[in-house]
Protein backbone atom coordinates (compact mmCIF):
# COMPACT_ATOMS: atom_id res chain seq x y z
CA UNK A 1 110.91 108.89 47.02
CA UNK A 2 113.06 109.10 43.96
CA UNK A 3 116.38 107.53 42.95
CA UNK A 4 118.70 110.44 43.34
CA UNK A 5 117.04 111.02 47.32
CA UNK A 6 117.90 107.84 48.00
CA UNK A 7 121.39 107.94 47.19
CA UNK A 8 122.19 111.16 48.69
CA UNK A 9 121.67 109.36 52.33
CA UNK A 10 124.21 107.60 54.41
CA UNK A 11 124.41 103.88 53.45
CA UNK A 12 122.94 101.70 55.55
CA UNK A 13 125.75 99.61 55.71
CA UNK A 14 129.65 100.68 54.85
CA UNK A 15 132.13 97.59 54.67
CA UNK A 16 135.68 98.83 54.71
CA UNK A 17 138.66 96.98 53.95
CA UNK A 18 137.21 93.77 55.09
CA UNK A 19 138.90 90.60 54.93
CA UNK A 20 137.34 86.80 55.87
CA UNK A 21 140.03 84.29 56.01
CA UNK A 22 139.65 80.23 56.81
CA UNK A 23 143.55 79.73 57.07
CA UNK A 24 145.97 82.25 57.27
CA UNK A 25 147.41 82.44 53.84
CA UNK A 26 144.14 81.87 52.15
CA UNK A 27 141.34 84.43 51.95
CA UNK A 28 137.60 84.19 51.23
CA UNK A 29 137.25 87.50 50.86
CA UNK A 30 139.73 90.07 50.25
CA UNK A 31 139.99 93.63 50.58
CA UNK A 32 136.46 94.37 49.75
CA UNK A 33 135.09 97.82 50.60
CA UNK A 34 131.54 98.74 49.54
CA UNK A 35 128.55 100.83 50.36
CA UNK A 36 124.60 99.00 50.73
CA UNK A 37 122.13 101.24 49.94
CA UNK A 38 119.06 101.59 51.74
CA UNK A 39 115.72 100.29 51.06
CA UNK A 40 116.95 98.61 48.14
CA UNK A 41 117.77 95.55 47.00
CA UNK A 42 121.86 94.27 46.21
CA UNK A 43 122.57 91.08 44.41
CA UNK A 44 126.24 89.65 45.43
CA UNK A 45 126.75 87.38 42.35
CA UNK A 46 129.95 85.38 41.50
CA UNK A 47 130.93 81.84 40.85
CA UNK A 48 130.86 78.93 43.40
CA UNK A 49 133.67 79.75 45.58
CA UNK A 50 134.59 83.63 45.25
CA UNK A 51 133.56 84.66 48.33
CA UNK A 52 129.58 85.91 48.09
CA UNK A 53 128.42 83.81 50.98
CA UNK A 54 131.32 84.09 53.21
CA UNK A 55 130.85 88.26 52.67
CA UNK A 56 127.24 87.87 53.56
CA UNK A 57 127.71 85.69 56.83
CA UNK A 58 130.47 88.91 57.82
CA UNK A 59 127.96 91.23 57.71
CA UNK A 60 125.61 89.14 60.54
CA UNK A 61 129.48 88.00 62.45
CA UNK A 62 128.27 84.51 61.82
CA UNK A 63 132.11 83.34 61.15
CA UNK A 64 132.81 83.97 65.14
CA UNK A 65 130.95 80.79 65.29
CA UNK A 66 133.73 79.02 64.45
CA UNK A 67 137.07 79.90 66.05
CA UNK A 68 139.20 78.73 62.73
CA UNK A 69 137.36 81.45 60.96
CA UNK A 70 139.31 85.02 61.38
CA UNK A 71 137.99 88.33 59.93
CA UNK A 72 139.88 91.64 59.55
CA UNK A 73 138.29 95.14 58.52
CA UNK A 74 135.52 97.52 59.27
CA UNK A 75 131.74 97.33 59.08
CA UNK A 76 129.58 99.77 59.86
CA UNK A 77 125.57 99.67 60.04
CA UNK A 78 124.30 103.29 60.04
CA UNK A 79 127.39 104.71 61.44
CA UNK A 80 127.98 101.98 64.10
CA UNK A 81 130.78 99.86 64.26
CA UNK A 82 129.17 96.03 64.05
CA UNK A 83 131.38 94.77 66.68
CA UNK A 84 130.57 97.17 68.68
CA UNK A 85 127.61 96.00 68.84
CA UNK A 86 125.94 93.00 71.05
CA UNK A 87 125.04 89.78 69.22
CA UNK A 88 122.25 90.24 70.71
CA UNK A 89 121.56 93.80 69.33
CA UNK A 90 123.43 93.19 65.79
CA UNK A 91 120.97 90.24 65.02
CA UNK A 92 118.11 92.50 65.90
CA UNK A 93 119.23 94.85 63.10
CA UNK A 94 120.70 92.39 60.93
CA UNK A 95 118.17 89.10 60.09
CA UNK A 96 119.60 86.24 58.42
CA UNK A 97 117.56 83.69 55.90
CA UNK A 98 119.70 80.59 55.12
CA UNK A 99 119.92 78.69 51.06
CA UNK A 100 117.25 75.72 52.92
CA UNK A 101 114.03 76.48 54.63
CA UNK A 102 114.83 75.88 58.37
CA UNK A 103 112.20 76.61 60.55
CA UNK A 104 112.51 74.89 64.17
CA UNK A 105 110.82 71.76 63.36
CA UNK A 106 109.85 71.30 67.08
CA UNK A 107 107.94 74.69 67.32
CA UNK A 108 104.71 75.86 66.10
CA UNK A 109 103.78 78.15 63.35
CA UNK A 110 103.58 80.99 66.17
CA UNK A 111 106.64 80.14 68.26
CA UNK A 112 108.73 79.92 65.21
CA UNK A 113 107.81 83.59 64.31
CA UNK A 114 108.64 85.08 68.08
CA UNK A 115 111.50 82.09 68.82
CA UNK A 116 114.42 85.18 68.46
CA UNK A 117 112.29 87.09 71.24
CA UNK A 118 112.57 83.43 72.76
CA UNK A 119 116.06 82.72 72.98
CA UNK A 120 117.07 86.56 73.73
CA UNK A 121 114.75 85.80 76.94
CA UNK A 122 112.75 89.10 76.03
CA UNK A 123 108.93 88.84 77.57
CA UNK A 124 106.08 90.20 76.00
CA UNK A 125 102.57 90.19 77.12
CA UNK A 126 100.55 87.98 75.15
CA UNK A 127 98.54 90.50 72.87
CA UNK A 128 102.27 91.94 71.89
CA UNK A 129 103.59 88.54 70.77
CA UNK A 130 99.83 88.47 68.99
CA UNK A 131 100.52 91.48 66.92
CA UNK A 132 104.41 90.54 66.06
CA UNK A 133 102.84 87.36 64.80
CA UNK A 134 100.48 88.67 62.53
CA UNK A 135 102.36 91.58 61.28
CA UNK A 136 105.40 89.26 60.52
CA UNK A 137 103.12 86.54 58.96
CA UNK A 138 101.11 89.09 57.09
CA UNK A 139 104.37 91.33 55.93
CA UNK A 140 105.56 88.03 54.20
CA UNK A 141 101.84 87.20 52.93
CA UNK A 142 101.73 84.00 55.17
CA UNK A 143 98.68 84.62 57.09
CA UNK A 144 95.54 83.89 55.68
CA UNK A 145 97.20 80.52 54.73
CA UNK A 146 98.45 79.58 58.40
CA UNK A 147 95.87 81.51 60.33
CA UNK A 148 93.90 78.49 61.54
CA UNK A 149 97.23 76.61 62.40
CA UNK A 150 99.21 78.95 64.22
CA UNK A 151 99.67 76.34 67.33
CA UNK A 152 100.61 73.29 64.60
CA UNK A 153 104.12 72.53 63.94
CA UNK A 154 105.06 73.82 60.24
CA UNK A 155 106.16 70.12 59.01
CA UNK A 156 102.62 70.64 56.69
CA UNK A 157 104.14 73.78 55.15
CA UNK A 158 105.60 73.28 51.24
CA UNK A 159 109.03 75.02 50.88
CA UNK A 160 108.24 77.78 49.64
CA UNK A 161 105.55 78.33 52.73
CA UNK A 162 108.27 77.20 55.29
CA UNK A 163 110.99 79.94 53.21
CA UNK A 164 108.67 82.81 53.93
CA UNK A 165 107.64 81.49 57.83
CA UNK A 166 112.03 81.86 57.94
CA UNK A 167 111.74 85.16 56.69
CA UNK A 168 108.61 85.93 59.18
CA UNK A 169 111.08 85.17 61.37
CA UNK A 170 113.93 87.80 60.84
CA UNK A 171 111.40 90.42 60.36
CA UNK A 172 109.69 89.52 63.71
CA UNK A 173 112.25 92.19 65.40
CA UNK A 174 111.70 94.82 62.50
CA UNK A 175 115.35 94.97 61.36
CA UNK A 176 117.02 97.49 58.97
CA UNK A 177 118.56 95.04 56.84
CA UNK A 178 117.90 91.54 55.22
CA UNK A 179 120.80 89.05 54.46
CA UNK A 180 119.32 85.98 52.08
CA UNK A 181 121.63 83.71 51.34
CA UNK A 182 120.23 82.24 48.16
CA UNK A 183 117.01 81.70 49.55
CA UNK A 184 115.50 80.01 46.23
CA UNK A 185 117.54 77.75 45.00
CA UNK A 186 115.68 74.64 47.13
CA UNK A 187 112.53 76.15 45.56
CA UNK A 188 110.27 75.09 42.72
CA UNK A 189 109.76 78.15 39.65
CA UNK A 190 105.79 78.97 41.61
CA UNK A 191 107.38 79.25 45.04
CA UNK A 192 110.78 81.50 43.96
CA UNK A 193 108.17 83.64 42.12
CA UNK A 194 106.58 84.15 44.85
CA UNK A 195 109.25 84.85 46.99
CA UNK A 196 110.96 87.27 44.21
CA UNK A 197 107.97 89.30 44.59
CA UNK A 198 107.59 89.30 48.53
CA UNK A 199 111.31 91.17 47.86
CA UNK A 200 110.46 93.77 45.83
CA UNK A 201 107.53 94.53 47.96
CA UNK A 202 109.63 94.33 51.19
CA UNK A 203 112.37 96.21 49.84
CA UNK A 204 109.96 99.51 50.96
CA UNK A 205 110.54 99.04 54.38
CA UNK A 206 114.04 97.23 54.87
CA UNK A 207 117.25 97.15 52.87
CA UNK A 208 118.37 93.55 51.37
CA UNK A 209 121.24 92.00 50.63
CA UNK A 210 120.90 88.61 48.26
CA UNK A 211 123.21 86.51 47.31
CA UNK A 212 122.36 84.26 44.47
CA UNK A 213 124.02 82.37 41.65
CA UNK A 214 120.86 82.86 39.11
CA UNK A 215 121.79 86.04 37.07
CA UNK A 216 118.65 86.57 35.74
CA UNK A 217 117.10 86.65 39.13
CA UNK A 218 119.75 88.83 39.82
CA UNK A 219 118.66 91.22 36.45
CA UNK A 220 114.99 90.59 37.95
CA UNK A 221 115.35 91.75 41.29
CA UNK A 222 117.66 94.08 42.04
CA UNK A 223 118.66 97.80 41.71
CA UNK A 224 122.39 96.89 42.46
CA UNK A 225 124.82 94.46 41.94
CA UNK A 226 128.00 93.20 43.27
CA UNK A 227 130.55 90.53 41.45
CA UNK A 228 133.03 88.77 43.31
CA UNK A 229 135.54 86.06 41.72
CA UNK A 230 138.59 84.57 44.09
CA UNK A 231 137.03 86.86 47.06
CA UNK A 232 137.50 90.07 45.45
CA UNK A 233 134.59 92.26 45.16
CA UNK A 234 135.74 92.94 41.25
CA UNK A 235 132.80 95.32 40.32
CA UNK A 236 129.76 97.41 41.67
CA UNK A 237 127.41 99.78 40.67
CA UNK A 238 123.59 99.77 39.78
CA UNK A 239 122.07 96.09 37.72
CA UNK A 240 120.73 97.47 35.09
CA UNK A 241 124.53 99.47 34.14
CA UNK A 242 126.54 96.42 35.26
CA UNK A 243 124.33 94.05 32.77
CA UNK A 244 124.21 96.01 29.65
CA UNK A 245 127.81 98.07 30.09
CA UNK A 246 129.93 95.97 32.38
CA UNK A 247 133.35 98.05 33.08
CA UNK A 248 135.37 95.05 33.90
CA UNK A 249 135.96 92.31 31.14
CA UNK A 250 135.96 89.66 34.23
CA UNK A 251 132.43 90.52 35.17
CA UNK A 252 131.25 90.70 31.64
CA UNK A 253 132.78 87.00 30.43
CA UNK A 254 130.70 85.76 33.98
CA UNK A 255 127.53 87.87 32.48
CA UNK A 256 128.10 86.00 29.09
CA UNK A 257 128.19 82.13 30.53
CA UNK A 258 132.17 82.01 29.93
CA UNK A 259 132.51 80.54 33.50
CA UNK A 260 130.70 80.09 36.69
């Protein structure tokens, strides 16, 4: 599939006009309106405060979590309105993988991969939870290191190992996109390696949306790029053209070190 096919299809996620606010004269993010692109991986960079993770957590409707939190504007995941949508069904399509490794520390290996069928109170027969295990585990090249402790509790795992049992996790329901919330940054150089390449070879099958503060993991990984500074989504458009050609002098003192 080639560059110019991909682009020619509906995003998989439109965000128009979209607005996050924590008090009512103070916005997180402003006015941002953007197309995601599927299969393909989109950096949100920017410096601490401008708004990347508090665009991400929009995208999932984590913010009605907390009734302070109000959120204005449109999103739309292939065509459909997200609250439209259940919870239920928009975290389906939409998985979530948080800065720190969380898996439920009181579940095992196996339950932690299935817990979202879990809490949704979906059954499944046995040999169906089986296979969602070991696809999950073996999508985020888990398995043949937890294979023999499925039934232990993942307190054994390193970080890195209890990052990619998270993402196991959100791609237990096969979702069409990925939010990370910069999912290395608790990591040592081995484990975000091997994390950075889990996402390039996931990107075939889901889209992904990253936030992270590391530009050059940024440069590394993905095909496009957003910058944000004081929740304004100041410039987007494909890494590679955004890195060497920035069009806005904003983004390219924040390329250059000049502040962050």
């Amino acid at each position: 599939m080639t560059e110019s096919s991909i682009d020619i299809k509906k995003p998989v996620i439109n965000i128009q006009n979209f607005y996050v606010s924590y008090d009512k004269n103070i916005f997180a993010v402003s006015n941002v309106n953007a197309d995601i692109k599927k299969n393909r991986i989109t950096a949100i960079m920017g410096p601490s405060g401008c708004g990347k993770s508090s665009l991400l957590r929009g995208i999932n409707r984590m913010h009605e979590l907390y009734p302070s939190i109000t959120t204005k504007g449109k999103i739309f995941l292939n065509d459909k309105n997200i609250y439209k949508l259940s919870i239920i069904e928009l975290r389906r399509k939409i998985g979530m993988v948080f800065q720190h490794p969380n898996p439920f520390p009181s579940m095992s290996i196996y339950d932690n991969v299935i817990a979202g069928y879990k809490l949704n109170g979906i059954r499944q027969k046995k040999k169906e939870r089986d296979i969602i295990v070991e696809k999950s585990l073996r999508d985020v090249a888990l398995w043949d290191e937890v294979k023999d402790a499925l039934f232990k509790r993942g307190n054994f795992l390193s970080g890195g190992q209890q990052q990619r049992l998270c993402i196991a996790r959100a791609l237990a329901f096969q979702p069409d996109v990925i939010l990370l919330d910069e999912p290395t940054s608790a990591l040592d150089p081995v484990a975000t390696s091997k994390i950075e390449d889990l996402l390039v070879e996931l990107k075939k099958n889901y889209s992904i949306v990253l936030v992270t503060h590391n530009m050059a993991q940024a440069a590394r990984l993905s095909d496009y790029s957003m910058f944000m500074y004081l929740g304004k989504l100041i410039e987007y458009g494909k890494t590679k053209d955004m890195f060497t050609n920035p069009s806005d002098k904003r983004t390219e003192e924040y390329l250059m070190g000049k502040f962050g």
